[in-house]
C-alpha atoms as a PDB file:
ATOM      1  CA  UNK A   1       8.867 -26.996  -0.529  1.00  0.00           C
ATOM      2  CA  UNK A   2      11.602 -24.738  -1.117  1.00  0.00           C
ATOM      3  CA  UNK A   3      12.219 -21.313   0.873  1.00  0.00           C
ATOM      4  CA  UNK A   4      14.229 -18.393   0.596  1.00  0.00           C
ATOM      5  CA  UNK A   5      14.628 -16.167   3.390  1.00  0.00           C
ATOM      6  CA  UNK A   6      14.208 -12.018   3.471  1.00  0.00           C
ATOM      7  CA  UNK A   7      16.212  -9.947   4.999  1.00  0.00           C
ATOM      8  CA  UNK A   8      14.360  -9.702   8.519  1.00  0.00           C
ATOM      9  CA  UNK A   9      14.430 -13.621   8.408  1.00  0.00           C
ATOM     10  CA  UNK A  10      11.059 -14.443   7.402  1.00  0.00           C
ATOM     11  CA  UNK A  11      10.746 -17.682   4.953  1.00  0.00           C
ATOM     12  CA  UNK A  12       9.056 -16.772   1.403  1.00  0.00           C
ATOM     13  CA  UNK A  13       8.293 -19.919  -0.658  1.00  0.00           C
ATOM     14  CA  UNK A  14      10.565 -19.338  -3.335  1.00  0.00           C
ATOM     15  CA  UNK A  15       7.601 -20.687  -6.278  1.00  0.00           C
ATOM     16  CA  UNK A  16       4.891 -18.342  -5.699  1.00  0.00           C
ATOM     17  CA  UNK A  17       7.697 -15.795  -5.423  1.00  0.00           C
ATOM     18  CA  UNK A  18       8.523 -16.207  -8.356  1.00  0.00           C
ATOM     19  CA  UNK A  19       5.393 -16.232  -9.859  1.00  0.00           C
ATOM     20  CA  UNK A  20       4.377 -13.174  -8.552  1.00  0.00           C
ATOM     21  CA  UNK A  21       7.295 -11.709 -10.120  1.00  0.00           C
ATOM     22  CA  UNK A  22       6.718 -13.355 -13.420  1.00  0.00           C
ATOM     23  CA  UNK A  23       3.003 -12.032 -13.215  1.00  0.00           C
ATOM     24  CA  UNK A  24       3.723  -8.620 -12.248  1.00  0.00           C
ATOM     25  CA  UNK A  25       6.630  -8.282 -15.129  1.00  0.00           C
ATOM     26  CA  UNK A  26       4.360  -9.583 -17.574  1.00  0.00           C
ATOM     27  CA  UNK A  27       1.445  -7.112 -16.905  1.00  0.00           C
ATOM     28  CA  UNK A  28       3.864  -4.534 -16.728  1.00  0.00           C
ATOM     29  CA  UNK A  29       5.271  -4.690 -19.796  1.00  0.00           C
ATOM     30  CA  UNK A  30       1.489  -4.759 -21.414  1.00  0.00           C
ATOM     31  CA  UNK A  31      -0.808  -3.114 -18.779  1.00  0.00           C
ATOM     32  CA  UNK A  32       0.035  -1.331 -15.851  1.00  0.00           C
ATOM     33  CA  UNK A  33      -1.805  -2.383 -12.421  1.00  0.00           C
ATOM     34  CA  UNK A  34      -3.206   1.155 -12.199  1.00  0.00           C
ATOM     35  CA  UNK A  35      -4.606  -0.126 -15.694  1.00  0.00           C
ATOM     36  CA  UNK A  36      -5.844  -3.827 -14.678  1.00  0.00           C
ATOM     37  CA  UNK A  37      -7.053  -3.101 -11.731  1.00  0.00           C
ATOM     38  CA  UNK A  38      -9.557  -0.254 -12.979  1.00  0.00           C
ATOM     39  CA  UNK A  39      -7.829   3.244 -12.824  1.00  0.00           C
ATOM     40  CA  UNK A  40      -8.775   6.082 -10.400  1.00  0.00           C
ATOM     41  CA  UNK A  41     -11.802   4.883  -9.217  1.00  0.00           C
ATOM     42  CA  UNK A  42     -10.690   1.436  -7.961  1.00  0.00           C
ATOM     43  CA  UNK A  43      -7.518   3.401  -6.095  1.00  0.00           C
ATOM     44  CA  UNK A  44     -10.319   6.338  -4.679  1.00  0.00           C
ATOM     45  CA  UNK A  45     -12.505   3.387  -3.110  1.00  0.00           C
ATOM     46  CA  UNK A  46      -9.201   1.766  -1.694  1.00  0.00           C
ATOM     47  CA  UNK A  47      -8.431   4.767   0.193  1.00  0.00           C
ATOM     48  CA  UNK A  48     -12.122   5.874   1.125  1.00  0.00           C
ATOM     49  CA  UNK A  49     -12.181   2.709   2.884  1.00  0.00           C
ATOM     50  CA  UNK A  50      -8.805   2.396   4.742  1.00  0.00           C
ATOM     51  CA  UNK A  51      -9.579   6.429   6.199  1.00  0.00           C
ATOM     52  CA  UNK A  52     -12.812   5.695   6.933  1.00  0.00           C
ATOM     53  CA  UNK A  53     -11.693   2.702   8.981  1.00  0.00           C
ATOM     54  CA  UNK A  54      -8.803   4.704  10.447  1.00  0.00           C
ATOM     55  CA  UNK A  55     -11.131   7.094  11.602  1.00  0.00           C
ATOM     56  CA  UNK A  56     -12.503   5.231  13.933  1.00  0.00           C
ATOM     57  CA  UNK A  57      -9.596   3.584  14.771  1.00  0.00           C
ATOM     58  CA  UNK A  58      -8.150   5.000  18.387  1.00  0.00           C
ATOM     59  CA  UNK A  59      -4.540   3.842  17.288  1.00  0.00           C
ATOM     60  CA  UNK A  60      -4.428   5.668  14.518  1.00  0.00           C
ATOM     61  CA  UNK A  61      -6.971   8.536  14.611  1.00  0.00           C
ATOM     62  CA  UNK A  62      -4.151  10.450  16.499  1.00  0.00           C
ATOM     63  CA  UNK A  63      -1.351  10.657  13.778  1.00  0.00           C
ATOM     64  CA  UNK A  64      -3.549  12.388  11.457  1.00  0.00           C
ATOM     65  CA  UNK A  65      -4.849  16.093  10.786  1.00  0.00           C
ATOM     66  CA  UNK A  66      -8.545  16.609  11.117  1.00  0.00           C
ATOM     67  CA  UNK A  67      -8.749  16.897   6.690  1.00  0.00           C
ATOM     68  CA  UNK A  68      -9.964  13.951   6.046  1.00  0.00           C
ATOM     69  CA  UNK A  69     -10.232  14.534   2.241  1.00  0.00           C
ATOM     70  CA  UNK A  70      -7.101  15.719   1.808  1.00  0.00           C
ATOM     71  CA  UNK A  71      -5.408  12.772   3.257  1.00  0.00           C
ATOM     72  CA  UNK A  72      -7.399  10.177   0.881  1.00  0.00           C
ATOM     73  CA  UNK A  73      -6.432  12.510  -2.157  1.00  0.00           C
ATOM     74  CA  UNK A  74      -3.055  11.886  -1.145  1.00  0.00           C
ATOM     75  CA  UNK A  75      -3.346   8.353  -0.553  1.00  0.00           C
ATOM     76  CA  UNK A  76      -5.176   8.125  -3.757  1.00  0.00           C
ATOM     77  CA  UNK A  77      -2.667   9.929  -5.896  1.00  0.00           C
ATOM     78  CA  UNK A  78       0.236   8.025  -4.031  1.00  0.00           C
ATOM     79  CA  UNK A  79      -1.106   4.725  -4.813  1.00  0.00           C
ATOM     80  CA  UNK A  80      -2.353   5.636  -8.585  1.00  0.00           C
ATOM     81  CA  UNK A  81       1.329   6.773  -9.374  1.00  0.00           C
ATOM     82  CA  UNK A  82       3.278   4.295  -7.285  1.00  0.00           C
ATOM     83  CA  UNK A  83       0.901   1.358  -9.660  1.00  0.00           C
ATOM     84  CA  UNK A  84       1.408   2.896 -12.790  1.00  0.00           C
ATOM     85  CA  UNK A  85      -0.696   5.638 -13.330  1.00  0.00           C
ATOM     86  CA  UNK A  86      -0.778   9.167 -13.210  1.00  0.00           C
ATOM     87  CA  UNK A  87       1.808  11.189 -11.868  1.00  0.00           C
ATOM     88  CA  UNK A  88      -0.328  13.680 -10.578  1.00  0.00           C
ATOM     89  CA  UNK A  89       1.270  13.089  -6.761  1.00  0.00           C
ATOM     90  CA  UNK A  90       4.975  13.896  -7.922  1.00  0.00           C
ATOM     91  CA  UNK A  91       3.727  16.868  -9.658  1.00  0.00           C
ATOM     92  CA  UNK A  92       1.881  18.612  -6.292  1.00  0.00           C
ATOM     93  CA  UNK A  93       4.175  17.020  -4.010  1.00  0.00           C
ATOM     94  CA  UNK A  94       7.654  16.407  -5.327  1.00  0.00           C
ATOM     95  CA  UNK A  95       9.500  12.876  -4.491  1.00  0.00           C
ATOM     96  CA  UNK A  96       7.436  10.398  -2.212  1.00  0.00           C
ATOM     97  CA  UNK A  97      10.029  10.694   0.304  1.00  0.00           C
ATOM     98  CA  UNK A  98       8.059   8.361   2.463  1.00  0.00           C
ATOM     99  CA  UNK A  99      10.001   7.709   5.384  1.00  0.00           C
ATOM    100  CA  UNK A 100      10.904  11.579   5.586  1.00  0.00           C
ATOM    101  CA  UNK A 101       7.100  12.573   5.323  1.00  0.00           C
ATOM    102  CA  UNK A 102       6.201  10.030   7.934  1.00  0.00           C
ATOM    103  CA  UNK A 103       9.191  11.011  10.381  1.00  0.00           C
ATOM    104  CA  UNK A 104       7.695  13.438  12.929  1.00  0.00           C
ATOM    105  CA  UNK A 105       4.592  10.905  13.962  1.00  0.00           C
ATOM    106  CA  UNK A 106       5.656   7.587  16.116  1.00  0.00           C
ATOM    107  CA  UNK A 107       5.084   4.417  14.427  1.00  0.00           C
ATOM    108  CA  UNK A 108       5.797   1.173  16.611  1.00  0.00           C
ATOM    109  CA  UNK A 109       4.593  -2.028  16.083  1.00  0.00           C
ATOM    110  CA  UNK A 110       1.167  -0.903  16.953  1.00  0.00           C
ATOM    111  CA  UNK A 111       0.587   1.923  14.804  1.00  0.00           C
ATOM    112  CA  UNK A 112       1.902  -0.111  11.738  1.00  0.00           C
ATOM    113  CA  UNK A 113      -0.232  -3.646  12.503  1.00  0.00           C
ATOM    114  CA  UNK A 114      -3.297  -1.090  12.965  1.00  0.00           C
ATOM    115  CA  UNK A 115      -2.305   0.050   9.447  1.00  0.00           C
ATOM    116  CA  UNK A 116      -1.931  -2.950   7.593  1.00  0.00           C
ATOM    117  CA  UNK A 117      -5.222  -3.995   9.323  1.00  0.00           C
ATOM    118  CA  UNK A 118      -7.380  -1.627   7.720  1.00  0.00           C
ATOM    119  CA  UNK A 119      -4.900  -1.364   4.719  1.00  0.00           C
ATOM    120  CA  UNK A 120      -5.687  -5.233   3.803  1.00  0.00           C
ATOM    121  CA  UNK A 121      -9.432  -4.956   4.777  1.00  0.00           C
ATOM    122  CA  UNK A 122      -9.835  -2.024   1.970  1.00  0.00           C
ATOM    123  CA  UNK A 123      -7.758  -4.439  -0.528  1.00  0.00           C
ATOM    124  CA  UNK A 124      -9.798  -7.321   0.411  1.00  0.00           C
ATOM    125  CA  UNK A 125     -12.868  -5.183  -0.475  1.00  0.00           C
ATOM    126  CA  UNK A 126     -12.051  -5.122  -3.921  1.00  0.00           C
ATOM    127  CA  UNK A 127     -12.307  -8.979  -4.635  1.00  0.00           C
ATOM    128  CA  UNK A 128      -8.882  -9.005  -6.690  1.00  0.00           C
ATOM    129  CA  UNK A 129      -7.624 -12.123  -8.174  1.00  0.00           C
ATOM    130  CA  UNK A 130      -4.751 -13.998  -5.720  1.00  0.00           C
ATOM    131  CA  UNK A 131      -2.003 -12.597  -7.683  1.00  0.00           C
ATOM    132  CA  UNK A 132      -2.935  -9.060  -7.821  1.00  0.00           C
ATOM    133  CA  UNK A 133      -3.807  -8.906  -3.876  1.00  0.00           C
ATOM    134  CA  UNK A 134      -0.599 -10.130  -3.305  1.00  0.00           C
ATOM    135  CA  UNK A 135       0.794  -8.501  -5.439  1.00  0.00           C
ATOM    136  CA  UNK A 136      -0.949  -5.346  -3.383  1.00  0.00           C
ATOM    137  CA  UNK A 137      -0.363  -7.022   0.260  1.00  0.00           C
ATOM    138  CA  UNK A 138       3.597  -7.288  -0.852  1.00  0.00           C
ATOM    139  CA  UNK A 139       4.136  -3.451  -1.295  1.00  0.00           C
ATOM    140  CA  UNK A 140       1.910  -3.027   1.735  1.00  0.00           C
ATOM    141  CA  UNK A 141       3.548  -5.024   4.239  1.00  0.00           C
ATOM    142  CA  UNK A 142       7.281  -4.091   3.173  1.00  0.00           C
ATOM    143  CA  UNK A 143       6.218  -0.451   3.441  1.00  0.00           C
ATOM    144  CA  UNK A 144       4.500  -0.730   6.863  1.00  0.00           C
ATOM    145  CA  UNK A 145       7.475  -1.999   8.102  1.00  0.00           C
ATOM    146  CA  UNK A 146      10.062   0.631   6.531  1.00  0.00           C
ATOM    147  CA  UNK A 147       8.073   3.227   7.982  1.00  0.00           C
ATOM    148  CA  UNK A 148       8.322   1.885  11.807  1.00  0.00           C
ATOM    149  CA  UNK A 149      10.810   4.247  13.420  1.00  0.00           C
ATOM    150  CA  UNK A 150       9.759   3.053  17.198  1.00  0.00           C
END
């Protein structure tokens, strides 16, 4: 099997890669993922789940303000936009500015495995086809890691 390697020296196999990318162009150019994968509900359920699991989580529970409900709007609107859909977050918010918003709050190894834990378990919940969680799990994990500044 063939690899390719990304920048932090991980092997991808270089077919699904590919394939991924040849899905996720081809349902771009016809459907978005916000689209395919249901709209606002489907992206309100992801993030209901992954707060309510970082609620209890003792890793996590720290780094965020007691508003609960704010922080999954936000999560929801991020994730709507960022997929395809409304861009209700740029409009209240201004640019993502992700790694600047997430600055002031530690995040090691730790904090980010904690986050991808309950980030994949609320994916997971949603029974998507292979190509759209990894499609999902992609963004996820190369996002968890930009944000580690520990």
């Amino acid at each position: 099997m063939r690899f390719a390697r990304s920048i932090n020296g991980s092997k991808w196999r270089v077919a699904p890669l590919i394939q991924l990318l040849t899905l996720k162009s081809k349902l771009l150019t016809s459907m978005s993922i916000y689209e395919l994968v249901g709209g606002e509900a489907t992206f309100a359920r992801i993030a209901d789940n992954f707060y309510n699991a970082v609620q209890e989580d003792e890793v996590l529970r720290p780094l965020y303000p007691g508003d609960w409900d704010e922080s999954k709007r936000t999560l929801k609107l991020f994730l709507m936009q960022y997929f395809g859909g409304p861009g209700a977050y740029s409009e209240e918010r201004g640019h993502p500015r992700l790694r600047m918003r997430h600055g002031p709050f530690t995040i090691g190894q730790a904090e980010r495995d904690a986050w991808m834990k309950h980030m994949q378990a609320a994916i997971e919940a949603e029974n998507f086809p292979p190509e759209l969680h990894a499609l999902f799990m992609d963004y996820f994990e190369r996002t968890a890691t930009f944000m580690m500044n520990r």
